[in-house]
C-alpha atoms as a PDB file:
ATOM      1  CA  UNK A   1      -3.430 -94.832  58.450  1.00  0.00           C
ATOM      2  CA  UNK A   2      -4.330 -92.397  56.226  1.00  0.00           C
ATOM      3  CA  UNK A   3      -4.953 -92.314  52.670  1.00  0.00           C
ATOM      4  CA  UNK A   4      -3.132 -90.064  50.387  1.00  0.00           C
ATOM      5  CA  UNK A   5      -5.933 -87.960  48.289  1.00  0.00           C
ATOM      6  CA  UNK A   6      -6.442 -89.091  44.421  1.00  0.00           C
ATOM      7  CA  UNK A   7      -4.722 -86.815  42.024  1.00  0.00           C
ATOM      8  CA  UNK A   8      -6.201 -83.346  41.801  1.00  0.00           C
ATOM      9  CA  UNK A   9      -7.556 -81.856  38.396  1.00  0.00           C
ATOM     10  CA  UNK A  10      -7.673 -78.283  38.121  1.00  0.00           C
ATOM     11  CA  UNK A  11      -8.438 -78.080  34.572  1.00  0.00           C
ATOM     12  CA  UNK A  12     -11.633 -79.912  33.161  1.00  0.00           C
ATOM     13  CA  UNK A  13     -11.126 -79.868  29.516  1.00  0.00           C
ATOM     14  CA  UNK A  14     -14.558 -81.822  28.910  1.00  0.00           C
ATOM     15  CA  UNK A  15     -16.272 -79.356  31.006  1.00  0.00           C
ATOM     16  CA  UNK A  16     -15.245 -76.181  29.356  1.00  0.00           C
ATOM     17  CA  UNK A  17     -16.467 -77.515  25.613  1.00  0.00           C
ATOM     18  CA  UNK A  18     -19.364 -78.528  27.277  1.00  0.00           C
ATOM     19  CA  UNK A  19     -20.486 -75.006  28.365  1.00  0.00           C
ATOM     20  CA  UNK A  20     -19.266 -74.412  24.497  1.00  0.00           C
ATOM     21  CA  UNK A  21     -21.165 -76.786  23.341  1.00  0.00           C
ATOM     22  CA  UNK A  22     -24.256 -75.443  25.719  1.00  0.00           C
ATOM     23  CA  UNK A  23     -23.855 -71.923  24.291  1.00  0.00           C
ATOM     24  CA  UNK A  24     -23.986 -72.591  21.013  1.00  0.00           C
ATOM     25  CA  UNK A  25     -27.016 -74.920  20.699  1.00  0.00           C
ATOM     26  CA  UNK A  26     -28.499 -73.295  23.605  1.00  0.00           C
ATOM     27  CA  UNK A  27     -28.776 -72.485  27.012  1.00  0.00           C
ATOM     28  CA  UNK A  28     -30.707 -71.638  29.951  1.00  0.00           C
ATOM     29  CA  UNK A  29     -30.087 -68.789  32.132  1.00  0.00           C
ATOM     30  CA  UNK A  30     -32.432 -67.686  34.929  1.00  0.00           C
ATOM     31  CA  UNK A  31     -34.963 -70.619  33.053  1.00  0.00           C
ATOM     32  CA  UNK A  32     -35.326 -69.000  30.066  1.00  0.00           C
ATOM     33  CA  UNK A  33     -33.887 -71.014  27.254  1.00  0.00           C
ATOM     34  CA  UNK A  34     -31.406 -69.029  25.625  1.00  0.00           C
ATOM     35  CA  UNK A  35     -30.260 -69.740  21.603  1.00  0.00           C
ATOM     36  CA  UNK A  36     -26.925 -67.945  20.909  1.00  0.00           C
ATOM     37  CA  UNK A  37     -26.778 -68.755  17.407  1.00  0.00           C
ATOM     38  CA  UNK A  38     -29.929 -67.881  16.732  1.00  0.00           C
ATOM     39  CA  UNK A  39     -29.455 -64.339  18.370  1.00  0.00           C
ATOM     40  CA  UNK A  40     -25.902 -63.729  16.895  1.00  0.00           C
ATOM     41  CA  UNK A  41     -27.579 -64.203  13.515  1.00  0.00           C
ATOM     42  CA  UNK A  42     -30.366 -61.922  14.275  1.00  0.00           C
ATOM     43  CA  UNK A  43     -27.611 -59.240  15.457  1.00  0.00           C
ATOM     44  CA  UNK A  44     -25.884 -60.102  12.137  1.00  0.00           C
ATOM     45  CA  UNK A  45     -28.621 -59.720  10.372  1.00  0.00           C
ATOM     46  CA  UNK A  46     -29.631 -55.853  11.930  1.00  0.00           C
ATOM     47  CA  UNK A  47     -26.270 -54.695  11.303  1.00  0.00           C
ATOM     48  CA  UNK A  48     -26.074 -55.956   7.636  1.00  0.00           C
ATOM     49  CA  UNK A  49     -29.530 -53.884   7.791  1.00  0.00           C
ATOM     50  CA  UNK A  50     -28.143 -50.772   8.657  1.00  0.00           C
ATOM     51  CA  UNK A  51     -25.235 -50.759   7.052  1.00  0.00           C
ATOM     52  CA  UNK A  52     -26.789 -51.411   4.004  1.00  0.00           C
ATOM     53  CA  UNK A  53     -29.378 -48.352   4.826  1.00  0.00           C
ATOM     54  CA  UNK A  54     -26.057 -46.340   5.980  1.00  0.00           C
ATOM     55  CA  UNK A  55     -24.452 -46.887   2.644  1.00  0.00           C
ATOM     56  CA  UNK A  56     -27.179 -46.267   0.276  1.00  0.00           C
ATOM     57  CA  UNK A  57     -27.665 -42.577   2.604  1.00  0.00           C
ATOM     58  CA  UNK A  58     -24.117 -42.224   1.383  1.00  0.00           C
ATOM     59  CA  UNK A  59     -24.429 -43.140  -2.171  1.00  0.00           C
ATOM     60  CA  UNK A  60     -27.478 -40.744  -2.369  1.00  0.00           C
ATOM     61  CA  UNK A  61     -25.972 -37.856  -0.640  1.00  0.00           C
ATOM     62  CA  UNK A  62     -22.386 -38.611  -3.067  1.00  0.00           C
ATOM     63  CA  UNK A  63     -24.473 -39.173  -6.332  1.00  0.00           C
ATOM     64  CA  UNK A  64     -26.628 -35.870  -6.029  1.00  0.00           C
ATOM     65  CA  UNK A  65     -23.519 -33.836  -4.886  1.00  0.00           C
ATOM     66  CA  UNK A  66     -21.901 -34.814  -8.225  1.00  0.00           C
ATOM     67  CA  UNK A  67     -24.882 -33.838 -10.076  1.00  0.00           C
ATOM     68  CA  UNK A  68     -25.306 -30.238  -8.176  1.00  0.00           C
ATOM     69  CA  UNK A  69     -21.367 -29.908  -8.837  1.00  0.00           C
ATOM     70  CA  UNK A  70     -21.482 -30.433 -12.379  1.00  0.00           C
ATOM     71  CA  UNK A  71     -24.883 -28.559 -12.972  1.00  0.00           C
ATOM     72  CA  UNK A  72     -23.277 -25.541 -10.873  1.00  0.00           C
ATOM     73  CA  UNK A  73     -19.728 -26.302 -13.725  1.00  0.00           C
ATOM     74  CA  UNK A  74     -22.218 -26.071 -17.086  1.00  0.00           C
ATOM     75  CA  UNK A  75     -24.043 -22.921 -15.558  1.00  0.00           C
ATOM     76  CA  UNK A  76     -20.784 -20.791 -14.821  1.00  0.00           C
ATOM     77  CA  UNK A  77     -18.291 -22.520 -17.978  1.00  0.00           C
ATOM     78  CA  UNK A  78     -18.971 -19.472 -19.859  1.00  0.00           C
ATOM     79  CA  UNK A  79     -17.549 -17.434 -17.209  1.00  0.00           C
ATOM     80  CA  UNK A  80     -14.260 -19.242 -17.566  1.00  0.00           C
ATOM     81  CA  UNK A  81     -13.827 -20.330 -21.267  1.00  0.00           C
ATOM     82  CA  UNK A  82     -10.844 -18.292 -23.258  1.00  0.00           C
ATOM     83  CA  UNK A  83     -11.958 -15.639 -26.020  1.00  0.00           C
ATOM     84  CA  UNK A  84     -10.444 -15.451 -29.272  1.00  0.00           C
ATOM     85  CA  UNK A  85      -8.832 -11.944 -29.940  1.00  0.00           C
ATOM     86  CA  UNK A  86     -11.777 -10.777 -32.180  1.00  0.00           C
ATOM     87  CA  UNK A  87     -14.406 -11.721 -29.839  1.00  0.00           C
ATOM     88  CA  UNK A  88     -11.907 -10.368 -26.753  1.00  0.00           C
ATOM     89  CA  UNK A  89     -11.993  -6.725 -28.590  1.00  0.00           C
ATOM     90  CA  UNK A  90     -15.882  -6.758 -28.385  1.00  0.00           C
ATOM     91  CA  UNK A  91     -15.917  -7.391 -25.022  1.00  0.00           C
ATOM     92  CA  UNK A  92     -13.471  -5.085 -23.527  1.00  0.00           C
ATOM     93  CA  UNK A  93     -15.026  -2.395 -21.141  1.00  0.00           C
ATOM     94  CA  UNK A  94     -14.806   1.117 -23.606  1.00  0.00           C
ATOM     95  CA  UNK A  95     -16.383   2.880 -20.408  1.00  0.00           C
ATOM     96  CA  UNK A  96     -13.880   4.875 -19.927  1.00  0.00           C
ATOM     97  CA  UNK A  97     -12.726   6.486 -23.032  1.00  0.00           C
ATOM     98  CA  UNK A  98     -15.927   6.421 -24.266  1.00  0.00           C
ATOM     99  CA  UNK A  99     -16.131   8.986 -20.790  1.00  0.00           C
ATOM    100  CA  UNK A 100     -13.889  11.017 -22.214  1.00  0.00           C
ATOM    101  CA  UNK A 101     -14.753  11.283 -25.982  1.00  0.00           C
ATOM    102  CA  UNK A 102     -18.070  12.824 -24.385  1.00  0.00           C
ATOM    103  CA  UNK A 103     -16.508  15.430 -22.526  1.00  0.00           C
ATOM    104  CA  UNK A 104     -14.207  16.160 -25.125  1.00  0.00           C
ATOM    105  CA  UNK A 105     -17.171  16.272 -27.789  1.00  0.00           C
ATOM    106  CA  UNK A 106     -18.593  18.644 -25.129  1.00  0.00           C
ATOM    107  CA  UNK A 107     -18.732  22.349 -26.397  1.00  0.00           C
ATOM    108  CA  UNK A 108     -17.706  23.201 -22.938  1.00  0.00           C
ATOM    109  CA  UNK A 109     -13.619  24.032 -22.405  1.00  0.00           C
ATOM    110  CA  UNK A 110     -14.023  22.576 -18.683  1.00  0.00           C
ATOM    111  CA  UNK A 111     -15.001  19.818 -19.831  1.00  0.00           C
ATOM    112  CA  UNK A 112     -12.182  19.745 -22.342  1.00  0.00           C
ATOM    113  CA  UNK A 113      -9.739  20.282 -19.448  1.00  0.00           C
ATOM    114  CA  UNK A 114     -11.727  17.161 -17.860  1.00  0.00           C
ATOM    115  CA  UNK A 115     -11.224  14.852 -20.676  1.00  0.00           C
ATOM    116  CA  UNK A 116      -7.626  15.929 -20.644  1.00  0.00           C
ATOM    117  CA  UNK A 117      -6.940  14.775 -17.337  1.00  0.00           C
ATOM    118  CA  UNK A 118      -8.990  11.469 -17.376  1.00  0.00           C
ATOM    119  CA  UNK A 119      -6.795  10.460 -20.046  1.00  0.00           C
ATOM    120  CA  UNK A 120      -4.081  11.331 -18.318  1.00  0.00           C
ATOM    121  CA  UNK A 121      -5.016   9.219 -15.443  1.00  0.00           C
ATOM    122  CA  UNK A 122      -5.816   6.528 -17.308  1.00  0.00           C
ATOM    123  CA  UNK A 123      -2.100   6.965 -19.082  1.00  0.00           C
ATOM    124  CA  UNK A 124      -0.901   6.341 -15.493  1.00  0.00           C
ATOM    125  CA  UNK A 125      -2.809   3.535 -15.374  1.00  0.00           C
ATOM    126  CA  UNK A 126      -1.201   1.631 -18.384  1.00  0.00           C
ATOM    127  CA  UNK A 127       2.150   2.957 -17.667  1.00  0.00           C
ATOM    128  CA  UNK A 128       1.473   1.044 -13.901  1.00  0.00           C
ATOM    129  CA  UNK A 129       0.160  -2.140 -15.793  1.00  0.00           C
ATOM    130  CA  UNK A 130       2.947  -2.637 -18.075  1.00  0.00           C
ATOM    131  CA  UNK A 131       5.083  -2.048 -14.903  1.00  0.00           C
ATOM    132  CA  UNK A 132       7.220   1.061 -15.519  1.00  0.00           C
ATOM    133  CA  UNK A 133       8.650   2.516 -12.057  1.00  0.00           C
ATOM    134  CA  UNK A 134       7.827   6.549 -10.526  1.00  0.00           C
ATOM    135  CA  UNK A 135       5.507   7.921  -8.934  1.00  0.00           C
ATOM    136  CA  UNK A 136       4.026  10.366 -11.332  1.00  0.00           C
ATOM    137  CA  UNK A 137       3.094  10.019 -15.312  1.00  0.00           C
ATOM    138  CA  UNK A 138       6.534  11.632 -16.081  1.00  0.00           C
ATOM    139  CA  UNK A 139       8.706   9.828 -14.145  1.00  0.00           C
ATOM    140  CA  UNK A 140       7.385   6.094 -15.530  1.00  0.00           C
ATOM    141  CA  UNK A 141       7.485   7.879 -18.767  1.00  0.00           C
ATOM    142  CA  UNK A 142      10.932   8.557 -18.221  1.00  0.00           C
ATOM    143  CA  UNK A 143      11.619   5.065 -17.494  1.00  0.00           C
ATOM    144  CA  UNK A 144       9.686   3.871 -20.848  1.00  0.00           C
ATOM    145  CA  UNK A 145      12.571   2.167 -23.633  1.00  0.00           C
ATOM    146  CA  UNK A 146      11.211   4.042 -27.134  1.00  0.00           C
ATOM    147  CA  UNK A 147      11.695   0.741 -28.569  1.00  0.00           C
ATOM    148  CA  UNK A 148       8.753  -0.553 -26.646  1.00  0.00           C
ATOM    149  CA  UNK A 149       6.533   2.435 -27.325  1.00  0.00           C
ATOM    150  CA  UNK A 150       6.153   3.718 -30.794  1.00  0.00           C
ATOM    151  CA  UNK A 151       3.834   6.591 -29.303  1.00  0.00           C
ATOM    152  CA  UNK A 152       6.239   7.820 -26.388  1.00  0.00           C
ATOM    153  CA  UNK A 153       6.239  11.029 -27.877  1.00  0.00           C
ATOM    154  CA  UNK A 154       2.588  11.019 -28.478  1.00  0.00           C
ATOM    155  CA  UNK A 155       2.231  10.035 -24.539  1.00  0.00           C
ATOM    156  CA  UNK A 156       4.720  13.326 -23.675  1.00  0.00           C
ATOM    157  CA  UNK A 157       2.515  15.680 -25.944  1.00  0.00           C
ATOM    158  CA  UNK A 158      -0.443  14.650 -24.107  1.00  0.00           C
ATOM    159  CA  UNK A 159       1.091  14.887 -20.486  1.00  0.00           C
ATOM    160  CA  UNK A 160       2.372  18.087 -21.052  1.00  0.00           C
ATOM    161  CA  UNK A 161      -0.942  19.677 -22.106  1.00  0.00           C
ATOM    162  CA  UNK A 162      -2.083  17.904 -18.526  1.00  0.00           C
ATOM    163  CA  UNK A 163       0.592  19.667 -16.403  1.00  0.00           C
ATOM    164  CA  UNK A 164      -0.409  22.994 -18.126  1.00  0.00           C
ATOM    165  CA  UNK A 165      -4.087  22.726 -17.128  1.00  0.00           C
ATOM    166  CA  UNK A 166      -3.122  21.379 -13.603  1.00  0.00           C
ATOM    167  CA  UNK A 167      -0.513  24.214 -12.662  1.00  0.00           C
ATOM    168  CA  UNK A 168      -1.996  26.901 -14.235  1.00  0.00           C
ATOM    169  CA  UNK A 169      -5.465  26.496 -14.159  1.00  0.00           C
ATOM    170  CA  UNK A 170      -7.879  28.598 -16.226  1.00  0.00           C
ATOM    171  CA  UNK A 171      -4.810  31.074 -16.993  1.00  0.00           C
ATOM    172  CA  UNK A 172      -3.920  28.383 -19.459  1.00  0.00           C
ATOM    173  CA  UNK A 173      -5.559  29.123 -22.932  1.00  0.00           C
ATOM    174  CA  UNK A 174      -7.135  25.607 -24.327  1.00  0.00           C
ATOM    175  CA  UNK A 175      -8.549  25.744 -27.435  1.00  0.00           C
ATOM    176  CA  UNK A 176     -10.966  23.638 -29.376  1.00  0.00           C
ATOM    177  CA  UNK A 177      -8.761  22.563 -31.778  1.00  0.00           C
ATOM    178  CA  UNK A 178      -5.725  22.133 -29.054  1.00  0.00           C
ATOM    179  CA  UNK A 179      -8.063  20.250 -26.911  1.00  0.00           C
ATOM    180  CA  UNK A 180      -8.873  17.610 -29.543  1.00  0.00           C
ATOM    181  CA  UNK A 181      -5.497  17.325 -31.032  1.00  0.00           C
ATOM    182  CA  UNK A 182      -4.429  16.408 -26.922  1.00  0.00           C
ATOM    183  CA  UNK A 183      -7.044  13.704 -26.865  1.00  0.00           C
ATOM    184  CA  UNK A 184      -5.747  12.056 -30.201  1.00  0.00           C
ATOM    185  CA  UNK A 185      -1.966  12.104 -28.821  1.00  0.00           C
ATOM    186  CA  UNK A 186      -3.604  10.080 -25.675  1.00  0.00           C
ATOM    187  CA  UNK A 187      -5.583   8.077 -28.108  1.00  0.00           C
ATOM    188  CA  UNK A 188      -2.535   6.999 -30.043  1.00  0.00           C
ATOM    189  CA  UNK A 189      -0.974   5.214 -27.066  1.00  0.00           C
ATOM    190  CA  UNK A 190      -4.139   3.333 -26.216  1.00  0.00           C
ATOM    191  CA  UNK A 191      -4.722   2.330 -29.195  1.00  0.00           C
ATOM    192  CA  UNK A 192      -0.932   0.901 -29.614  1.00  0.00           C
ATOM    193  CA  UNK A 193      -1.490  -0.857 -26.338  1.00  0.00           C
ATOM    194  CA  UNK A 194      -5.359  -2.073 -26.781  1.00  0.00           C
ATOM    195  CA  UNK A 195      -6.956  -0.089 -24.283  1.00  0.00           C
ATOM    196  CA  UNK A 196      -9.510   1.140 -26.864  1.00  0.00           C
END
């Protein structure tokens, strides 16, 4: 007769928290005693390490960053800071008109004729800045409102004088006096629009 086998256990609970138990207060493998704890804290311990180091890199590199930015801010705020009108009028670039009053103090009628023409071009200019259409002086001065430009006439005088020079050359006559009295007709609209 044969005896039936014993009931079979496939799952030793009290085995399985004894390697547990083993690996946590220590074990051997290949002889060599082996402390888990002790090296999980030690691996603990190098990564608080460098993640402390890590961190205080970052901090550095953030805190002088911040510093540079807001040296680099105070160096260049005068760059951006708003003028008051007064101080605005001192520092507007004159270059160019003061170019022409030169040539126009010149005793030279070619350079006269010059000034003439710079201020027409810089007529064109303002005429393109405050936006009226054309592609010539005359045709945004055609599209001007006299309501919005005391000096429209002024601006017509001086273009005219312009056109004269450009189409007929030296056959047109300039005078001294005609010259000057040109330049203050372009004057008068830069001066009612702040160019000078």
């Amino acid at each position: 007769m044969e005896s039936s086998p014993g009931p079979i256990h496939f799952l030793n609970v009290e085995y399985f928290f004894r390697l547990l138990y083993d690996l946590v207060t220590g074990a051997r493998v290949g002889g060599v005693q082996i402390d888990f704890l002790s090296l999980a804290s030690q691996i603990w311990i190098l990564v608080t390490i460098i993640s402390t180091l890590v961190t205080i890199g970052i901090l550095a590199v953030f805190i002088h960053s911040s510093l540079r930015y807001y040296q680099v801010l105070r160096g260049q705020a005068h760059k951006f800071t708003t003028l008051d009108a007064a101080h605005a009028e001192t520092e507007r670039d004159h270059s160019r008109w003061d170019h022409i009053r030169e040539l126009i103090e010149s005793p030279h009628e070619n350079d006269w004729r010059q000034a003439i023409i710079e201020a027409d071009i810089m007529l064109d200019d303002l005429l393109s800045q405050l936006g009226y259409p054309g592609e010539t002086v005359g045709e945004k001065l055609k599209a001007v409102d006299p309501k919005r430009m005391n000096t429209l006439q002024d601006a017509w005088e001086g273009h005219k004088v312009r056109n004269e020079i450009a189409h007929q050359g030296y056959a047109y006559q300039l005078t001294e006096r005609h010259a000057h009295r040109t330049i203050a007709h372009f004057e008068a609209v830069m001066r009612e629009f702040g160019e000078i």
